[in-house]
PDB file of N, CA and C in Angstrom:
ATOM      1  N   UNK A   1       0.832  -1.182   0.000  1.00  0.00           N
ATOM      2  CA  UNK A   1       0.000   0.000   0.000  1.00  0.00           C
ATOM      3  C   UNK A   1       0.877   1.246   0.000  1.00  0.00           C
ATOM      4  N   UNK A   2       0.198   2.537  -0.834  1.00  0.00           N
ATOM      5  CA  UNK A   2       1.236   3.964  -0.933  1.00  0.00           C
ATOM      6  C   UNK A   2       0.466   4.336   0.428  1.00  0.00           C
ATOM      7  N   UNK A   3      -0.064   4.272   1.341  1.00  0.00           N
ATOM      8  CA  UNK A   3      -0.719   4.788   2.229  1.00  0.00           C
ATOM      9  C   UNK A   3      -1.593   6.133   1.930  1.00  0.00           C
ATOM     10  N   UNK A   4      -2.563   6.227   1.071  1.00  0.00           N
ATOM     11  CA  UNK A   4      -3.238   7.264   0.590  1.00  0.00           C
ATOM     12  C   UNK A   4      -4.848   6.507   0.800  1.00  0.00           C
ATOM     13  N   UNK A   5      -5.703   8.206   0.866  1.00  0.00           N
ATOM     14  CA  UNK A   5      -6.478   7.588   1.243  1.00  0.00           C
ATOM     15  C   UNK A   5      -7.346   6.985   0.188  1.00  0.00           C
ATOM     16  N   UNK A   6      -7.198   7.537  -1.203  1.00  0.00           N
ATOM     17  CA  UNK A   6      -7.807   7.132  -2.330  1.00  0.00           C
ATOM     18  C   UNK A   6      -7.690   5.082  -2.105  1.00  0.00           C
ATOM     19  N   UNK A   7      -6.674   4.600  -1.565  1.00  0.00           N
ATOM     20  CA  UNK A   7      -5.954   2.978  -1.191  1.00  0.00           C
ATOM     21  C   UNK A   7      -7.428   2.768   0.023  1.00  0.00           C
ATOM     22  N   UNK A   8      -7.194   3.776   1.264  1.00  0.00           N
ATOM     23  CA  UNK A   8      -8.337   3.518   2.131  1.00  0.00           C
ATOM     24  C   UNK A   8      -9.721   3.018   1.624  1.00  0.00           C
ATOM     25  N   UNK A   9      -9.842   4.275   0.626  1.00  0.00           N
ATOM     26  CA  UNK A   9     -11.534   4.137   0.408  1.00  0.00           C
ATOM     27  C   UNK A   9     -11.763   2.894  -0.418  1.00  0.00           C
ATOM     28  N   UNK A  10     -10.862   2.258  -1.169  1.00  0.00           N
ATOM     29  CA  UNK A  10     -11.209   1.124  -1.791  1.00  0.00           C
ATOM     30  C   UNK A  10     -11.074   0.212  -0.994  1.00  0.00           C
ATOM     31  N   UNK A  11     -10.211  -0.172  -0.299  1.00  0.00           N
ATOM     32  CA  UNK A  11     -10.022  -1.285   0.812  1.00  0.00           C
ATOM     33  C   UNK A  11     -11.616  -1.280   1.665  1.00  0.00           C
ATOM     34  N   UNK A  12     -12.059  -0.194   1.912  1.00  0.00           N
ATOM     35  CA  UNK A  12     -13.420  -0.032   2.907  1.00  0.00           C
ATOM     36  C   UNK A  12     -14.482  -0.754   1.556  1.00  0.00           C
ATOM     37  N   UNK A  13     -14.436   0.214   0.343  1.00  0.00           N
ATOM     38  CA  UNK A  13     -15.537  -0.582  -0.782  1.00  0.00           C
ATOM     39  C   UNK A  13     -15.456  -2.036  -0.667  1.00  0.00           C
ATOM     40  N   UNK A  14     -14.182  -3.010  -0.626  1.00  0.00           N
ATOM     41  CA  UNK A  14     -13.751  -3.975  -1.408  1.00  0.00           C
ATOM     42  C   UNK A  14     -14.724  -4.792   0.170  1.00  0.00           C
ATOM     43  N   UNK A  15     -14.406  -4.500   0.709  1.00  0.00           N
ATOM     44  CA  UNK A  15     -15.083  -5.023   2.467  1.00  0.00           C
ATOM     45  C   UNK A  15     -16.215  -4.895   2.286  1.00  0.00           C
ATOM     46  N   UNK A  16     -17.325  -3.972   1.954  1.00  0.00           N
ATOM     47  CA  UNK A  16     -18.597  -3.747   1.653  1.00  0.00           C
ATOM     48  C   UNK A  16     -18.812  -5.035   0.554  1.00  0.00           C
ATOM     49  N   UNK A  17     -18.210  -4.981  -0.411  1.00  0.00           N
ATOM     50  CA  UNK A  17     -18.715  -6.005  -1.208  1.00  0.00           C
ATOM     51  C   UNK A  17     -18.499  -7.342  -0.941  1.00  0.00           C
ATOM     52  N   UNK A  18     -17.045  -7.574  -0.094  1.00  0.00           N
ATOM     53  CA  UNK A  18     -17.114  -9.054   0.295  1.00  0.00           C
ATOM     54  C   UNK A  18     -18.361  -9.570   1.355  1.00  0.00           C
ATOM     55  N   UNK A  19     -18.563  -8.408   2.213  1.00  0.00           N
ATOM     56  CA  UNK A  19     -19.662  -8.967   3.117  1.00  0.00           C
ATOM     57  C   UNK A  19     -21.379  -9.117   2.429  1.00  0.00           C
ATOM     58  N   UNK A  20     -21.220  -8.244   1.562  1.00  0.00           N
ATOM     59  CA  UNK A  20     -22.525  -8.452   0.674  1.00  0.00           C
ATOM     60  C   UNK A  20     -23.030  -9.601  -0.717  1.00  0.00           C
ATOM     61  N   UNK A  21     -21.805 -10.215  -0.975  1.00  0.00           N
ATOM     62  CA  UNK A  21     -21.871 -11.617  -1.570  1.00  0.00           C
ATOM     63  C   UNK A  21     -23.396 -12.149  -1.297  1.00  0.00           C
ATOM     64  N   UNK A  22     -23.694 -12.402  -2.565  1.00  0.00           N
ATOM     65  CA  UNK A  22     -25.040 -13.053  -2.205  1.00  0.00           C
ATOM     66  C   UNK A  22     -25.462 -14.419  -2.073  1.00  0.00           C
ATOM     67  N   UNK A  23     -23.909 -14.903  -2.155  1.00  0.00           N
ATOM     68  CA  UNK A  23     -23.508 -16.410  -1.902  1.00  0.00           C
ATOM     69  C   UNK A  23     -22.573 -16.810  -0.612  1.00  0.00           C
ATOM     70  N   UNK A  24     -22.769 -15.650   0.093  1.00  0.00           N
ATOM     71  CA  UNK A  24     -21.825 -15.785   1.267  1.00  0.00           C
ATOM     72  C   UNK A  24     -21.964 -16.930   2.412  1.00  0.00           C
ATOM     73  N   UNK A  25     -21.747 -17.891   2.926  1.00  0.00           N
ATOM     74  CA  UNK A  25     -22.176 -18.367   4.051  1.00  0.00           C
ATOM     75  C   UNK A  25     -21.572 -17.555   5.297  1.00  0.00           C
ATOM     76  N   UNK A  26     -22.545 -19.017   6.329  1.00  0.00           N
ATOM     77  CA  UNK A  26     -22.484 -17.792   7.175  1.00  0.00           C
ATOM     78  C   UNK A  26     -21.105 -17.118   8.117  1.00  0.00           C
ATOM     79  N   UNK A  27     -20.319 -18.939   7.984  1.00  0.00           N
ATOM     80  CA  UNK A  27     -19.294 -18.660   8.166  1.00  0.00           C
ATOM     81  C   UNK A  27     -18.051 -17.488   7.968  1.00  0.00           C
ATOM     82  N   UNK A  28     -18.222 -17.579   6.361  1.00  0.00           N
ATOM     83  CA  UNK A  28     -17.311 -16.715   5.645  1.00  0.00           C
ATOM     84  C   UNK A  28     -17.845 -15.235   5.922  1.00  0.00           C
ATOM     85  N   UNK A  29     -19.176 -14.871   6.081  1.00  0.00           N
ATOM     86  CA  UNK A  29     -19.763 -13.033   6.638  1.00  0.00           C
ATOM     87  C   UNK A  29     -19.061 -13.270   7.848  1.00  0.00           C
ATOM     88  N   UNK A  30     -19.274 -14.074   9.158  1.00  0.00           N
ATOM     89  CA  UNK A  30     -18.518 -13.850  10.712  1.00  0.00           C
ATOM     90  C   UNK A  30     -17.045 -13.619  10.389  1.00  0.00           C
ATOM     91  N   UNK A  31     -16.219 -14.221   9.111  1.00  0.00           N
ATOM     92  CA  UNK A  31     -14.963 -13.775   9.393  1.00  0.00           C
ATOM     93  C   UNK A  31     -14.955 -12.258   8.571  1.00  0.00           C
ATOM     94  N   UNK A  32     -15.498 -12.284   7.550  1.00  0.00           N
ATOM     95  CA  UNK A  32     -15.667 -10.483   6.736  1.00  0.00           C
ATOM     96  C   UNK A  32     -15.802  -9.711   7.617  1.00  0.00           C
ATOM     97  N   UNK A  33     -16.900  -9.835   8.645  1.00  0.00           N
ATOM     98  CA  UNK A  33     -17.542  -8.969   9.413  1.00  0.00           C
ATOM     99  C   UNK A  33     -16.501  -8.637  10.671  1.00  0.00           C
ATOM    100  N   UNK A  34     -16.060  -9.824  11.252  1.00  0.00           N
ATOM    101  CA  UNK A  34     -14.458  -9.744  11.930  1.00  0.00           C
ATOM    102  C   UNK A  34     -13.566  -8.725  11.251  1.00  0.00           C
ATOM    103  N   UNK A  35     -12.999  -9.110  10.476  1.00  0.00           N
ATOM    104  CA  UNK A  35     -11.617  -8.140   9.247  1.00  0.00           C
ATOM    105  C   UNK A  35     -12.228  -7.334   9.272  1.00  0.00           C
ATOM    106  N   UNK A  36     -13.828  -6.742   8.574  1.00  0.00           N
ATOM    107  CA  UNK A  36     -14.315  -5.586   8.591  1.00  0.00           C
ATOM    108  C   UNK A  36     -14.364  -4.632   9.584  1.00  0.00           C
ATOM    109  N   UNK A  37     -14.292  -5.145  10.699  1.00  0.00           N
ATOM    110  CA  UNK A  37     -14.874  -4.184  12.073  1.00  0.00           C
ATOM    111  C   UNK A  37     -13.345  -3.577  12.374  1.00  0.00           C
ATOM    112  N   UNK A  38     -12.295  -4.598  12.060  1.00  0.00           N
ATOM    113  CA  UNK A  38     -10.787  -4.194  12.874  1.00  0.00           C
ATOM    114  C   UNK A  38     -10.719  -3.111  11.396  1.00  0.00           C
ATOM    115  N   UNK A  39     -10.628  -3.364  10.506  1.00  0.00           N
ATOM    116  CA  UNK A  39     -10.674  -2.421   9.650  1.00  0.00           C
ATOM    117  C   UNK A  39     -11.130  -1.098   9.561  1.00  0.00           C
ATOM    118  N   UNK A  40     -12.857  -1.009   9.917  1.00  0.00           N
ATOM    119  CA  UNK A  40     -13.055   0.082  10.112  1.00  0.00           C
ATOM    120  C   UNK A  40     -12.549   0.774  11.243  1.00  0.00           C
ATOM    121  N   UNK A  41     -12.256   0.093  12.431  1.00  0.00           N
ATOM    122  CA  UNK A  41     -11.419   0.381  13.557  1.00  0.00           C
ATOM    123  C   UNK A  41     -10.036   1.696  13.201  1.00  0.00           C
ATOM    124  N   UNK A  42      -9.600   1.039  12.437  1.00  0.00           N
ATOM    125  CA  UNK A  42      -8.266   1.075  11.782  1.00  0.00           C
ATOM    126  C   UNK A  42      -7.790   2.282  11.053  1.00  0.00           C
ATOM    127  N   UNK A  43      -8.992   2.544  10.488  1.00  0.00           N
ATOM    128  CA  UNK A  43      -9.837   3.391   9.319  1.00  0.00           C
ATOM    129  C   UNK A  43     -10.207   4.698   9.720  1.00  0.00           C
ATOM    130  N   UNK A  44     -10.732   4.686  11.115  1.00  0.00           N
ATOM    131  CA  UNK A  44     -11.170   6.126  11.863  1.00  0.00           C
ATOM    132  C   UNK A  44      -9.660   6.982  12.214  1.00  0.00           C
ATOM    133  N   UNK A  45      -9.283   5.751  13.076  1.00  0.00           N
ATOM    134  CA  UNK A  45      -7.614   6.318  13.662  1.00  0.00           C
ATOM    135  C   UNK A  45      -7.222   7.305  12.328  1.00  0.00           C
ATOM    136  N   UNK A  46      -6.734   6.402  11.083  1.00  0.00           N
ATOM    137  CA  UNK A  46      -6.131   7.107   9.948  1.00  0.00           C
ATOM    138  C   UNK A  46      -7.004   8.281   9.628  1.00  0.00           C
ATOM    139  N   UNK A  47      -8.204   8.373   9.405  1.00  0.00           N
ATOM    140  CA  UNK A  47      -9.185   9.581   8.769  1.00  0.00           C
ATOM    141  C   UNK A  47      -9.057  10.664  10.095  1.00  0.00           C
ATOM    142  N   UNK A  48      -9.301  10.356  11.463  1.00  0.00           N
ATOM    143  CA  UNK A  48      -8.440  11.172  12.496  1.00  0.00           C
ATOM    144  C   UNK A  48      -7.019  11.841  12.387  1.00  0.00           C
ATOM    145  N   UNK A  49      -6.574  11.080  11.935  1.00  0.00           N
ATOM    146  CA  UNK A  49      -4.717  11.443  11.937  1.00  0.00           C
ATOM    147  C   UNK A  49      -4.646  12.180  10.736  1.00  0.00           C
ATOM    148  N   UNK A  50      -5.318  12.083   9.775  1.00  0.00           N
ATOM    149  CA  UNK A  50      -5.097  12.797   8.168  1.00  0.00           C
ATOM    150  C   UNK A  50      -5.734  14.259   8.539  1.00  0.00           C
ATOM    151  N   UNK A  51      -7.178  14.111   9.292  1.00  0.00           N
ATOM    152  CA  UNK A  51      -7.958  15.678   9.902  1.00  0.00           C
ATOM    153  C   UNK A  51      -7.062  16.177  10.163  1.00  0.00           C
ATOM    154  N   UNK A  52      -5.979  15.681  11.517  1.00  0.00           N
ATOM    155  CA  UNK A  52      -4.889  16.403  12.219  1.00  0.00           C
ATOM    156  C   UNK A  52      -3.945  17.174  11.557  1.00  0.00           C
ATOM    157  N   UNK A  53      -3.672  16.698  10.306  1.00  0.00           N
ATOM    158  CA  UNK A  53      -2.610  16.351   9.259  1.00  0.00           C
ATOM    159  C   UNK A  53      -3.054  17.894   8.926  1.00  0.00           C
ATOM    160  N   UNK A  54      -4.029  18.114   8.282  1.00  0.00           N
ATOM    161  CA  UNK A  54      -4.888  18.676   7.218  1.00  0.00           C
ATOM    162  C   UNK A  54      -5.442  20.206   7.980  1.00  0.00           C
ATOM    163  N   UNK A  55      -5.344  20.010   9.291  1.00  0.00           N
ATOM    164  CA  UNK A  55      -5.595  21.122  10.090  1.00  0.00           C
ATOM    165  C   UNK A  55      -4.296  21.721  10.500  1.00  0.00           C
ATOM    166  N   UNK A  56      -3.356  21.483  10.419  1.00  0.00           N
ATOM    167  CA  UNK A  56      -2.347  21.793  10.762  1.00  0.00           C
ATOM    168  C   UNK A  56      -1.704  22.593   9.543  1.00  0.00           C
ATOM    169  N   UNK A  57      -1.618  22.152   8.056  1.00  0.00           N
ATOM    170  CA  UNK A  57      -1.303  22.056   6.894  1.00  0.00           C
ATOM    171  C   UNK A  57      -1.735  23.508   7.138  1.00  0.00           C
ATOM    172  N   UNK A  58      -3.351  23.999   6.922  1.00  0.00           N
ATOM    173  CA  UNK A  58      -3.758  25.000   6.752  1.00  0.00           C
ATOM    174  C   UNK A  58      -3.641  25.862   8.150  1.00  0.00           C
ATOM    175  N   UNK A  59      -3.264  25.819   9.260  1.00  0.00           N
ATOM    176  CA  UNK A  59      -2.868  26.741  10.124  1.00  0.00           C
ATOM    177  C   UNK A  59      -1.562  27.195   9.881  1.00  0.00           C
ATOM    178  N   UNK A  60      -0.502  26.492   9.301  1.00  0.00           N
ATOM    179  CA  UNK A  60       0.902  26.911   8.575  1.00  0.00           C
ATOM    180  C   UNK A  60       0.477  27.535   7.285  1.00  0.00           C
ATOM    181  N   UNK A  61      -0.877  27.361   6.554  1.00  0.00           N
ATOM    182  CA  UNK A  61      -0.676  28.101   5.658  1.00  0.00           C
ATOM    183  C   UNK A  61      -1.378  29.675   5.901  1.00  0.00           C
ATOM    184  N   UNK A  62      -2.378  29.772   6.617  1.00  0.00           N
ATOM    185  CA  UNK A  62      -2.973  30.545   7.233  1.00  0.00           C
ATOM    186  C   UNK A  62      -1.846  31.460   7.982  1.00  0.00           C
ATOM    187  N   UNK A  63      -0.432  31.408   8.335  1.00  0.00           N
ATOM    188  CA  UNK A  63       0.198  31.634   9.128  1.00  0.00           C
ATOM    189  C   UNK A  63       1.860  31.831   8.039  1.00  0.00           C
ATOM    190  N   UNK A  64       1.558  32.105   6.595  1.00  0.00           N
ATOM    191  CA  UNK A  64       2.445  32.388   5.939  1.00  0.00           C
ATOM    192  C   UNK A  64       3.457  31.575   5.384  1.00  0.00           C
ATOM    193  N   UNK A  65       3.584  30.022   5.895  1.00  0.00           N
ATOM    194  CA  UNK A  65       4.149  29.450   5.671  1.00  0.00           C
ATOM    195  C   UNK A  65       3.649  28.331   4.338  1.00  0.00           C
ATOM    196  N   UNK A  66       4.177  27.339   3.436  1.00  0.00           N
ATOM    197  CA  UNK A  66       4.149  27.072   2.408  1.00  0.00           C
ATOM    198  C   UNK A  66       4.507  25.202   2.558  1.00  0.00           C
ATOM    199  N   UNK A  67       3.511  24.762   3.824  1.00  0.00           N
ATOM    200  CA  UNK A  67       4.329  23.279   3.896  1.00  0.00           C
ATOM    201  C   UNK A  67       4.387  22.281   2.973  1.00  0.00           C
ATOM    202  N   UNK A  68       4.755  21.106   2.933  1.00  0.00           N
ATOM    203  CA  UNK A  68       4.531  20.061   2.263  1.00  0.00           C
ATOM    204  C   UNK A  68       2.795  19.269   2.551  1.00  0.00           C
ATOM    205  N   UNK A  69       2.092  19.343   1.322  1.00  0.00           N
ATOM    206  CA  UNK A  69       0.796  18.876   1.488  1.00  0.00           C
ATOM    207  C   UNK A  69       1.161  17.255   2.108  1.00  0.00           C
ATOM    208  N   UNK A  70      -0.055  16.957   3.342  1.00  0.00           N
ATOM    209  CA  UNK A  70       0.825  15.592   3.965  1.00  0.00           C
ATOM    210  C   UNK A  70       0.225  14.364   2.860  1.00  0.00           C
ATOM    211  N   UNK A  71       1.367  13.764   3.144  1.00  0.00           N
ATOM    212  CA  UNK A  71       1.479  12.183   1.647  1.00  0.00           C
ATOM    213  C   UNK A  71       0.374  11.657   2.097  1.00  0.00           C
ATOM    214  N   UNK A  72      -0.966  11.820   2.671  1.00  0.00           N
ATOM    215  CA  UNK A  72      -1.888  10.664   2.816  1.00  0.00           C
ATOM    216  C   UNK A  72      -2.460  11.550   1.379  1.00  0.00           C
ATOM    217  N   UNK A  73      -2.905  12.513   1.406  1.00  0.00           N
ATOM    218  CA  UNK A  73      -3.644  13.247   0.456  1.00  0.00           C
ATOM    219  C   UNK A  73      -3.184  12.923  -0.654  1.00  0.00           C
ATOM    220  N   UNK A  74      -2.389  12.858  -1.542  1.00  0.00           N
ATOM    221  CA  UNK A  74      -1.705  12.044  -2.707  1.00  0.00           C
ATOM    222  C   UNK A  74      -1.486  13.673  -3.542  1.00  0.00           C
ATOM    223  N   UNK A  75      -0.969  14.739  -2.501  1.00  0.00           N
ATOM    224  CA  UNK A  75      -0.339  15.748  -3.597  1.00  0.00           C
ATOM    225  C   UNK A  75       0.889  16.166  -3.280  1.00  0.00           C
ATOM    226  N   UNK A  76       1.657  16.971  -3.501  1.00  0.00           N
ATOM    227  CA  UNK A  76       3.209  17.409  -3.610  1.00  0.00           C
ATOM    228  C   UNK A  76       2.922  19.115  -3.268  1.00  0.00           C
ATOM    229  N   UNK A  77       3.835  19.563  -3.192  1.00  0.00           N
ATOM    230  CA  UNK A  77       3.828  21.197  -2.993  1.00  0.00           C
ATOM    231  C   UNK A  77       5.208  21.474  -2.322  1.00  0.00           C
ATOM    232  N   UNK A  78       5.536  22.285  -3.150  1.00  0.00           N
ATOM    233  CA  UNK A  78       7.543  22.749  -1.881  1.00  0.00           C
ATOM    234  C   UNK A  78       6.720  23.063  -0.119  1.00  0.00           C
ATOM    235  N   UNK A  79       7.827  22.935   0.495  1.00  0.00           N
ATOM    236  CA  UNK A  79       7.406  23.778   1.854  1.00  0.00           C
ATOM    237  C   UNK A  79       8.572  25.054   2.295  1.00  0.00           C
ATOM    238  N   UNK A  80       8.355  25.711   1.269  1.00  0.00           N
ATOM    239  CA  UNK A  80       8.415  27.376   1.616  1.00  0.00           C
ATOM    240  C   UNK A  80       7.887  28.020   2.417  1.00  0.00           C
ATOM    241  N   UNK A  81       8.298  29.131   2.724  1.00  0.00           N
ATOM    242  CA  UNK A  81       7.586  30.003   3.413  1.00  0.00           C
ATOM    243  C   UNK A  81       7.748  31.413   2.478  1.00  0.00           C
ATOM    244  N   UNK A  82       6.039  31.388   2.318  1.00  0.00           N
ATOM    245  CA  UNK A  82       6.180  32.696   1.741  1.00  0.00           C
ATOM    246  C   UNK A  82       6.915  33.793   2.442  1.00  0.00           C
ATOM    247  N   UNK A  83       7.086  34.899   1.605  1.00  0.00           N
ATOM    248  CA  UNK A  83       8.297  36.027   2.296  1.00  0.00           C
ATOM    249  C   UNK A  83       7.467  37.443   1.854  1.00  0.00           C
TER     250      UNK A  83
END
Protein backbone atom coordinates (compact mmCIF):
# COMPACT_ATOMS: atom_id res chain seq x y z
CA UNK A 1 0.00 0.00 0.00
CA UNK A 2 1.24 3.96 -0.93
CA UNK A 3 -0.72 4.79 2.23
CA UNK A 4 -3.24 7.26 0.59
CA UNK A 5 -6.48 7.59 1.24
CA UNK A 6 -7.81 7.13 -2.33
CA UNK A 7 -5.95 2.98 -1.19
CA UNK A 8 -8.34 3.52 2.13
CA UNK A 9 -11.53 4.14 0.41
CA UNK A 10 -11.21 1.12 -1.79
CA UNK A 11 -10.02 -1.29 0.81
CA UNK A 12 -13.42 -0.03 2.91
CA UNK A 13 -15.54 -0.58 -0.78
CA UNK A 14 -13.75 -3.98 -1.41
CA UNK A 15 -15.08 -5.02 2.47
CA UNK A 16 -18.60 -3.75 1.65
CA UNK A 17 -18.71 -6.01 -1.21
CA UNK A 18 -17.11 -9.05 0.30
CA UNK A 19 -19.66 -8.97 3.12
CA UNK A 20 -22.53 -8.45 0.67
CA UNK A 21 -21.87 -11.62 -1.57
CA UNK A 22 -25.04 -13.05 -2.20
CA UNK A 23 -23.51 -16.41 -1.90
CA UNK A 24 -21.83 -15.79 1.27
CA UNK A 25 -22.18 -18.37 4.05
CA UNK A 26 -22.48 -17.79 7.18
CA UNK A 27 -19.29 -18.66 8.17
CA UNK A 28 -17.31 -16.72 5.65
CA UNK A 29 -19.76 -13.03 6.64
CA UNK A 30 -18.52 -13.85 10.71
CA UNK A 31 -14.96 -13.78 9.39
CA UNK A 32 -15.67 -10.48 6.74
CA UNK A 33 -17.54 -8.97 9.41
CA UNK A 34 -14.46 -9.74 11.93
CA UNK A 35 -11.62 -8.14 9.25
CA UNK A 36 -14.32 -5.59 8.59
CA UNK A 37 -14.87 -4.18 12.07
CA UNK A 38 -10.79 -4.19 12.87
CA UNK A 39 -10.67 -2.42 9.65
CA UNK A 40 -13.06 0.08 10.11
CA UNK A 41 -11.42 0.38 13.56
CA UNK A 42 -8.27 1.08 11.78
CA UNK A 43 -9.84 3.39 9.32
CA UNK A 44 -11.17 6.13 11.86
CA UNK A 45 -7.61 6.32 13.66
CA UNK A 46 -6.13 7.11 9.95
CA UNK A 47 -9.18 9.58 8.77
CA UNK A 48 -8.44 11.17 12.50
CA UNK A 49 -4.72 11.44 11.94
CA UNK A 50 -5.10 12.80 8.17
CA UNK A 51 -7.96 15.68 9.90
CA UNK A 52 -4.89 16.40 12.22
CA UNK A 53 -2.61 16.35 9.26
CA UNK A 54 -4.89 18.68 7.22
CA UNK A 55 -5.59 21.12 10.09
CA UNK A 56 -2.35 21.79 10.76
CA UNK A 57 -1.30 22.06 6.89
CA UNK A 58 -3.76 25.00 6.75
CA UNK A 59 -2.87 26.74 10.12
CA UNK A 60 0.90 26.91 8.58
CA UNK A 61 -0.68 28.10 5.66
CA UNK A 62 -2.97 30.54 7.23
CA UNK A 63 0.20 31.63 9.13
CA UNK A 64 2.45 32.39 5.94
CA UNK A 65 4.15 29.45 5.67
CA UNK A 66 4.15 27.07 2.41
CA UNK A 67 4.33 23.28 3.90
CA UNK A 68 4.53 20.06 2.26
CA UNK A 69 0.80 18.88 1.49
CA UNK A 70 0.83 15.59 3.97
CA UNK A 71 1.48 12.18 1.65
CA UNK A 72 -1.89 10.66 2.82
CA UNK A 73 -3.64 13.25 0.46
CA UNK A 74 -1.70 12.04 -2.71
CA UNK A 75 -0.34 15.75 -3.60
CA UNK A 76 3.21 17.41 -3.61
CA UNK A 77 3.83 21.20 -2.99
CA UNK A 78 7.54 22.75 -1.88
CA UNK A 79 7.41 23.78 1.85
CA UNK A 80 8.42 27.38 1.62
CA UNK A 81 7.59 30.00 3.41
CA UNK A 82 6.18 32.70 1.74
CA UNK A 83 8.30 36.03 2.30
Amino acid sequence: MKNKLTELNELLFNTLANITKPNITDEQLKQEMSKGNAISRIAKVIVDNTALQLDAFKTACDNGYRPNIPDVLSLDNKGDKDE
